[in-house]
Protein backbone atom coordinates (compact mmCIF):
# COMPACT_ATOMS: atom_id res chain seq x y z
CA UNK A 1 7.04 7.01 11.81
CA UNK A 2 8.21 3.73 13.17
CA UNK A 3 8.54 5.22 16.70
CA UNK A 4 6.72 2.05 18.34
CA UNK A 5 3.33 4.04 18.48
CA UNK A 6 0.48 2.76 16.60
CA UNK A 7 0.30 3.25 12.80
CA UNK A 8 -1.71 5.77 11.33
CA UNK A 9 -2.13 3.08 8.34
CA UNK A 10 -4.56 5.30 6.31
CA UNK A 11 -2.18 8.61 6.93
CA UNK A 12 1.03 6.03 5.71
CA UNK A 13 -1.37 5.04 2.89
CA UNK A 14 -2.11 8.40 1.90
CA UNK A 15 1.80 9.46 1.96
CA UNK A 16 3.15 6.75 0.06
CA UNK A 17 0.33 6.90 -2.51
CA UNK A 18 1.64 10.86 -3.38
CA UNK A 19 4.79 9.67 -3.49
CA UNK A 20 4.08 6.77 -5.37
CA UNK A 21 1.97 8.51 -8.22
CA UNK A 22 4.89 11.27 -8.53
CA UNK A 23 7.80 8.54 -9.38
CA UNK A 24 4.78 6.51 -11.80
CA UNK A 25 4.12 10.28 -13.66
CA UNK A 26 8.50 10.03 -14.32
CA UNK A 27 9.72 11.93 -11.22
CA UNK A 28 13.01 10.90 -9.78
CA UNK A 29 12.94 9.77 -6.17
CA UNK A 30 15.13 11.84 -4.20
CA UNK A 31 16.91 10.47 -0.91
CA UNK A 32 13.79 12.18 1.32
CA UNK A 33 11.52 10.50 -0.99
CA UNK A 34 13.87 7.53 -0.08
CA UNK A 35 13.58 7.46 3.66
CA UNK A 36 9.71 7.97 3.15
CA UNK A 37 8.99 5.36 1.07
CA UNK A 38 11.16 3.32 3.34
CA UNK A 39 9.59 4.38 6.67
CA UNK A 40 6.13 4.34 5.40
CA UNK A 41 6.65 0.50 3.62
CA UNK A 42 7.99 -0.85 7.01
CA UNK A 43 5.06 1.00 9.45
CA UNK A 44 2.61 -0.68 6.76
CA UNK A 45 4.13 -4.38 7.00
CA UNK A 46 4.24 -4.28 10.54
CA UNK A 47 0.61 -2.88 10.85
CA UNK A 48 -2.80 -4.68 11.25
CA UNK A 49 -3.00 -3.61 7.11
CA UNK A 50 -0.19 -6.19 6.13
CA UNK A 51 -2.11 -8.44 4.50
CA UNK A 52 -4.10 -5.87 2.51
CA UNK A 53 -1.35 -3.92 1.00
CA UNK A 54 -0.77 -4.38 -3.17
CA UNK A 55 1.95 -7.03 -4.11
CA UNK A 56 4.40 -4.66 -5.12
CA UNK A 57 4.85 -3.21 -1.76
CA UNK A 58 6.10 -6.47 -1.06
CA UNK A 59 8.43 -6.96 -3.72
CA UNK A 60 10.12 -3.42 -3.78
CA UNK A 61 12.47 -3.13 -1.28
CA UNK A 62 13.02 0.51 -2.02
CA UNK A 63 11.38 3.11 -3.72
CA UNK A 64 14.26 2.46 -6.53
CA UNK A 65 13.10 -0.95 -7.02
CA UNK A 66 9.35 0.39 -7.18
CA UNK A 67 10.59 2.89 -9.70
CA UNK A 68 12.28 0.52 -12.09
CA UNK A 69 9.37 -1.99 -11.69
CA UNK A 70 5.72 1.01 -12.42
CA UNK A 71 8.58 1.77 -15.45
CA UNK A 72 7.91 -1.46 -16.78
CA UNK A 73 4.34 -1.93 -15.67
CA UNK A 74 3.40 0.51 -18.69
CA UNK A 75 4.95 3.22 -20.90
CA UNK A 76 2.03 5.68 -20.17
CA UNK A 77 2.81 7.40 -17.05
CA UNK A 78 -1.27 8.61 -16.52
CA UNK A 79 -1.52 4.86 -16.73
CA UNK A 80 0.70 4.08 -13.86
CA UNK A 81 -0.59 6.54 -11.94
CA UNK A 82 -4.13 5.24 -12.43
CA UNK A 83 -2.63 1.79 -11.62
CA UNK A 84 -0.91 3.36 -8.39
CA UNK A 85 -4.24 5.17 -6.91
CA UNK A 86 -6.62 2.18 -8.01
CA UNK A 87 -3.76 -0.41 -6.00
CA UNK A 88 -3.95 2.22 -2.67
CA UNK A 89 -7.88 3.17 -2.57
CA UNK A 90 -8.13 -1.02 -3.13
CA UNK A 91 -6.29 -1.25 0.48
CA UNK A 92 -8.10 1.76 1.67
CA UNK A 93 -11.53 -0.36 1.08
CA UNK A 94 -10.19 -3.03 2.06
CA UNK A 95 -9.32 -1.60 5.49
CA UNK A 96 -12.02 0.08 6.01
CA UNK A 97 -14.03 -3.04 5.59
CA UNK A 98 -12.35 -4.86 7.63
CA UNK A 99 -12.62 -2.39 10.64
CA UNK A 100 -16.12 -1.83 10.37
CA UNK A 101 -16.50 -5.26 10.09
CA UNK A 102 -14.24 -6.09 12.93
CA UNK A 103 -16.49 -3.43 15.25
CA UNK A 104 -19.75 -5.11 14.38
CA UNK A 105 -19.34 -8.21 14.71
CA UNK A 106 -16.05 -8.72 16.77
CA UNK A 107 -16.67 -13.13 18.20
CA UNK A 108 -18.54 -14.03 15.32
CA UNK A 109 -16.55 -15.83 12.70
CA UNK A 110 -17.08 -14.49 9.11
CA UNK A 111 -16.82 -16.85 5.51
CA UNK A 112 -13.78 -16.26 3.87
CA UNK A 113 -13.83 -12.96 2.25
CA UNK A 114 -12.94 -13.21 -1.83
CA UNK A 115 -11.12 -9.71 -1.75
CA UNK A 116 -8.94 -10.36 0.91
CA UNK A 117 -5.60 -10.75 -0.51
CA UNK A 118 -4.65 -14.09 1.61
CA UNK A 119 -7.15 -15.39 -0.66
CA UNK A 120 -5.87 -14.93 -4.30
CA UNK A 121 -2.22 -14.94 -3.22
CA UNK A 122 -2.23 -18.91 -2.16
């Protein structure tokens, strides 16, 4: 990734969610895990799907950081995985939406959209 082609945003999504779920179930991120978390997180903020992505992408720097902080989001580890896939198929929607959207009606402007995330983060 971050080769200066276009981002596969749902393929990135889709990566980062497995490797997301697997540190929320307990598993200890490796350095690969690392450098994939790392690679997919910046290919994601620099993508059309920057606005859509859940809050703690934005917060944790590295997948350490996202590690200490699903930890503290809730003892239950099926419970932070739940969190983790509900956060990523929430963007997935999201993104979807907004292309189909986007194709349909591509000069007409559209109301303000109450799941879009610049919405509820002002």
């Amino acid at each position: 990734m971050s080769d200066g082609a276009p981002v596969d945003e749902r393929n990135a999504i889709d990566v980062l969610e497995e490797l997301l779920c697997g540190i929320a179930g307990g598993g200890t991120p490796n350095r690969s895990q690392a450098n994939t978390y790392s690679n997919c997180r910046s290919d994601l903020l620099q993508s059309r799907a920057k606005a859509l992505l859940p809050g703690f992408l934005y917060q944790c720097l590295t997948v350490f950081k996202f590690r200490e902080f699903i930890n503290l989001y809730d003892p239950d580890p099926s419970l932070r995985q739940a969190f983790v896939r509900r956060a990523m198929e929430r963007c997935r929607a999201m993104l979807g939406a907004n292309t189909s959207a986007a194709a349909v009606e591509p000069a007409r402007a559209r109301p303000a959209d109450p799941s879009d995330p610049q919405q509820w983060m002002r």
